[in-house]
Protein backbone atom coordinates (compact mmCIF):
# COMPACT_ATOMS: atom_id res chain seq x y z
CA UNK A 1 -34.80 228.66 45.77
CA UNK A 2 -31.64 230.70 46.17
CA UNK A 3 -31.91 234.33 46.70
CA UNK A 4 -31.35 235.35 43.18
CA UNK A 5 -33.73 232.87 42.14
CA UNK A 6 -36.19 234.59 43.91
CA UNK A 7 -35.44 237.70 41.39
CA UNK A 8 -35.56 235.75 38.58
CA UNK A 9 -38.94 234.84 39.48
CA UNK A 10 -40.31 238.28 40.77
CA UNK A 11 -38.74 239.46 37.11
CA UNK A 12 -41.31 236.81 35.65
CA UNK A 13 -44.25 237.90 37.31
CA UNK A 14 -43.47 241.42 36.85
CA UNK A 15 -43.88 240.73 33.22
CA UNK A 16 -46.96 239.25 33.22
CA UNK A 17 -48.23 242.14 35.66
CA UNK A 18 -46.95 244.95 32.95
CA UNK A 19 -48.37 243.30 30.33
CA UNK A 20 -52.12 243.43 32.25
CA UNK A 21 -51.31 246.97 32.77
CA UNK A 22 -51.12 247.88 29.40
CA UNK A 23 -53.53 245.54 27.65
CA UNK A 24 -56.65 247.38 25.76
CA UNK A 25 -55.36 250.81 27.23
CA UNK A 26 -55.41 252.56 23.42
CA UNK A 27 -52.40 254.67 22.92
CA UNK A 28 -53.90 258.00 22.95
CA UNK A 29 -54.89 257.23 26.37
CA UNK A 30 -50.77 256.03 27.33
CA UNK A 31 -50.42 260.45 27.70
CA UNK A 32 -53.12 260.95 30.60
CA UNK A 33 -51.84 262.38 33.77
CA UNK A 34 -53.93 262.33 37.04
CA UNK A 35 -51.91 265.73 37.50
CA UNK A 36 -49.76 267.92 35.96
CA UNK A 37 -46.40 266.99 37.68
CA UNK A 38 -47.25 263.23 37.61
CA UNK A 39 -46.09 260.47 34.97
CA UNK A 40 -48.09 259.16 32.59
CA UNK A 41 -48.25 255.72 31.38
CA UNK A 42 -45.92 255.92 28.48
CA UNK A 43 -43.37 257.64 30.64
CA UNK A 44 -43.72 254.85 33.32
CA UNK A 45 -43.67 252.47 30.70
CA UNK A 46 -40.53 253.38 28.59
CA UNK A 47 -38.78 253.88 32.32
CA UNK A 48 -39.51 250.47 33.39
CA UNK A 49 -38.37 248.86 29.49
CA UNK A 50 -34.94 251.12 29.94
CA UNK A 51 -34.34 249.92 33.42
CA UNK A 52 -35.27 246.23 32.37
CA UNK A 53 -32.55 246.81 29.37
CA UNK A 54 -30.02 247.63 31.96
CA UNK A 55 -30.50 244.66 33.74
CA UNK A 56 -29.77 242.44 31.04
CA UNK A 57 -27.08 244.78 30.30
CA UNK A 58 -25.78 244.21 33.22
CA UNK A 59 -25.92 240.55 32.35
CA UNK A 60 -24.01 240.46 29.31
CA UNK A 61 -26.99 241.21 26.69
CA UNK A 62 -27.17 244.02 24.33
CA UNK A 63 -29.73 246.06 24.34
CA UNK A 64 -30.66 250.06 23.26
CA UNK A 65 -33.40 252.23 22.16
CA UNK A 66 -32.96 255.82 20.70
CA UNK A 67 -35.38 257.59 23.14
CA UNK A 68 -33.76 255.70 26.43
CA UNK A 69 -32.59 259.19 27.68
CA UNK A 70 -36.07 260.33 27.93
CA UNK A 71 -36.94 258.10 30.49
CA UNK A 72 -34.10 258.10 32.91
CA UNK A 73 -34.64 259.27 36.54
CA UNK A 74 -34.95 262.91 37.00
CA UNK A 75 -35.18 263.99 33.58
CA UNK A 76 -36.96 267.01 32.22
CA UNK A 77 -40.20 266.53 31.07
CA UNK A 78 -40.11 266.92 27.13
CA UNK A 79 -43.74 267.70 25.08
CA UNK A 80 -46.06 264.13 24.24
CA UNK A 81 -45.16 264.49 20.43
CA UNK A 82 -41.23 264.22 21.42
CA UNK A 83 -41.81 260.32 23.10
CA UNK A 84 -41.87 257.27 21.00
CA UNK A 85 -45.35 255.79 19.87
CA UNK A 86 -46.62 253.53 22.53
CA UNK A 87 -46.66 250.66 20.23
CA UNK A 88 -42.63 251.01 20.15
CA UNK A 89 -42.93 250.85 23.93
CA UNK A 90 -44.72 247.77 23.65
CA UNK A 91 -42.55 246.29 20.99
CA UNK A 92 -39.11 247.18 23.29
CA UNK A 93 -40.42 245.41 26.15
CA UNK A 94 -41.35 242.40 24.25
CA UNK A 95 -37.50 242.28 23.18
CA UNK A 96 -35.81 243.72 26.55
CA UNK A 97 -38.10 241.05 28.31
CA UNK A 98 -36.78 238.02 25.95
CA UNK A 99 -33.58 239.51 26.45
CA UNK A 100 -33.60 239.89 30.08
CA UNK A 101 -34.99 235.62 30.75
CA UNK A 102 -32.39 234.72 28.44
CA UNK A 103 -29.66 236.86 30.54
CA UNK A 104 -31.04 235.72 34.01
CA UNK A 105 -31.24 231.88 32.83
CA UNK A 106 -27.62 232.32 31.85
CA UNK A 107 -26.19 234.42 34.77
CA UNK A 108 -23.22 233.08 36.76
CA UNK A 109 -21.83 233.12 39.86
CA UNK A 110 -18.59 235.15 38.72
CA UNK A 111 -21.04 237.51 37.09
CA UNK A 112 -23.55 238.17 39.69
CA UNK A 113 -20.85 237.62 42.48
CA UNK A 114 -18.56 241.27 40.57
CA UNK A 115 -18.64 244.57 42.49
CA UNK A 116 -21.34 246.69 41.45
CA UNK A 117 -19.99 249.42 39.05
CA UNK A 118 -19.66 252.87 40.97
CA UNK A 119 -22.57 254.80 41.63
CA UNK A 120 -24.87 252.00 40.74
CA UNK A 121 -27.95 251.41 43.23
CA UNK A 122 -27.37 247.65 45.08
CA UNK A 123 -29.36 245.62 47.67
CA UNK A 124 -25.21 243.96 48.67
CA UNK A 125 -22.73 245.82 46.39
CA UNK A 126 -22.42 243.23 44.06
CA UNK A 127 -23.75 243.08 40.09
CA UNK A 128 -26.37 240.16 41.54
CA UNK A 129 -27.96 243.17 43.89
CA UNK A 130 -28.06 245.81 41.47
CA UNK A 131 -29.73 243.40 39.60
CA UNK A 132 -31.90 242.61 42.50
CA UNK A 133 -32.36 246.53 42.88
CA UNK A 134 -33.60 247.25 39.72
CA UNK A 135 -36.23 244.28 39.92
CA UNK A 136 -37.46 245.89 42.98
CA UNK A 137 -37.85 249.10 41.32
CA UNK A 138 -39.06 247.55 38.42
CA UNK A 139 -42.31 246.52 40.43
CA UNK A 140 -42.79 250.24 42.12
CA UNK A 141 -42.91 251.41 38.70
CA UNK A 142 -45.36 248.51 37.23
CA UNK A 143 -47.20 248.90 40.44
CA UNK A 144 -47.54 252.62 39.62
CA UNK A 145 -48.94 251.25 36.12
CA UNK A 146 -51.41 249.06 37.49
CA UNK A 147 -52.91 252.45 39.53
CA UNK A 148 -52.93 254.59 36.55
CA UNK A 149 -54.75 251.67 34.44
CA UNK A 150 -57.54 251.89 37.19
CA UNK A 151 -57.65 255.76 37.09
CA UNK A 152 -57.90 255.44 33.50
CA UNK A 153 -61.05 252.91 33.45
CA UNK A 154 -59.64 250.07 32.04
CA UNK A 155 -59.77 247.73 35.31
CA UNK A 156 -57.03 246.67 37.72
CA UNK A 157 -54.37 244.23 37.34
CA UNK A 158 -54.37 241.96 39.99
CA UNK A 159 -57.68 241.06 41.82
């Protein structure tokens, strides 16, 4: 398996694993935060779908939300009524993720072999490591889901 293959894969297990983390969690529950300068679910959650969407941006796809700027890095934290719904959450990662395998299958050389766009975080300066990069952080972030899950009561993800 090349190296990028290896993302590709790690991007297909990280789905399944955020898709355990959420499952049977009601949405009222999405807004619980072990403290009060931690994340909660839906916060982790619509991070990790934006993140995903710039990957498969990245890729050549097209994808947006109207609340993406609520979940970048380093953001203010806004009041629970100003997020979207958790179901939209789930919805947007259901079409980011379809998005994203269809963008990976599809990825080229000449594409993943480009200089990373300035500023952008890369494991080798190239789109293919940014790419790389944000799969990586995309499985902090769903590992940080699976630990809230727990904390919740709803049972961990892998085990």
């Amino acid at each position: 398996m090349s190296e990028f293959g290896t993302t590709v894969a790690m991007f297909s297990r990280s789905t399944v694993m955020f898709d355990k983390a959420i499952a049977g969690i009601p949405p009222e529950r999405w807004l619980v935060q072990p403290a009060t300068d931690s994340n909660h679910l839906l916060w982790i959650a619509g991070h990790v779908v934006v993140h995903r969407g710039l990957a498969a941006r990245l890729l050549g796809a097209e994808w947006s939300a109207p609340w993406e700027k609520l979940f970048a890095r380093g953001t203010k934290r806004v009041d629970s009524d100003q997020f979207p719904p958790a179901n939209d959450i789930q919805e947007s990662w259901k079409k980011v993720s379809e998005k994203l395998t269809t963008a990976l299958a599809n990825a080229n050389a000449q594409v993943l072999e480009t200089p990373a766009l300035q500023g952008m975080p890369t494991l080798d300066g190239s789109v293919g490591g940014t790419v790389s990069f944000l799969c990586l952080h995309e499985i902090y972030h769903v590992g940080q889901m699976g630990y809230l899950r727990k904390w919740l009561g709803y049972g961990q993800v892998v085990g």
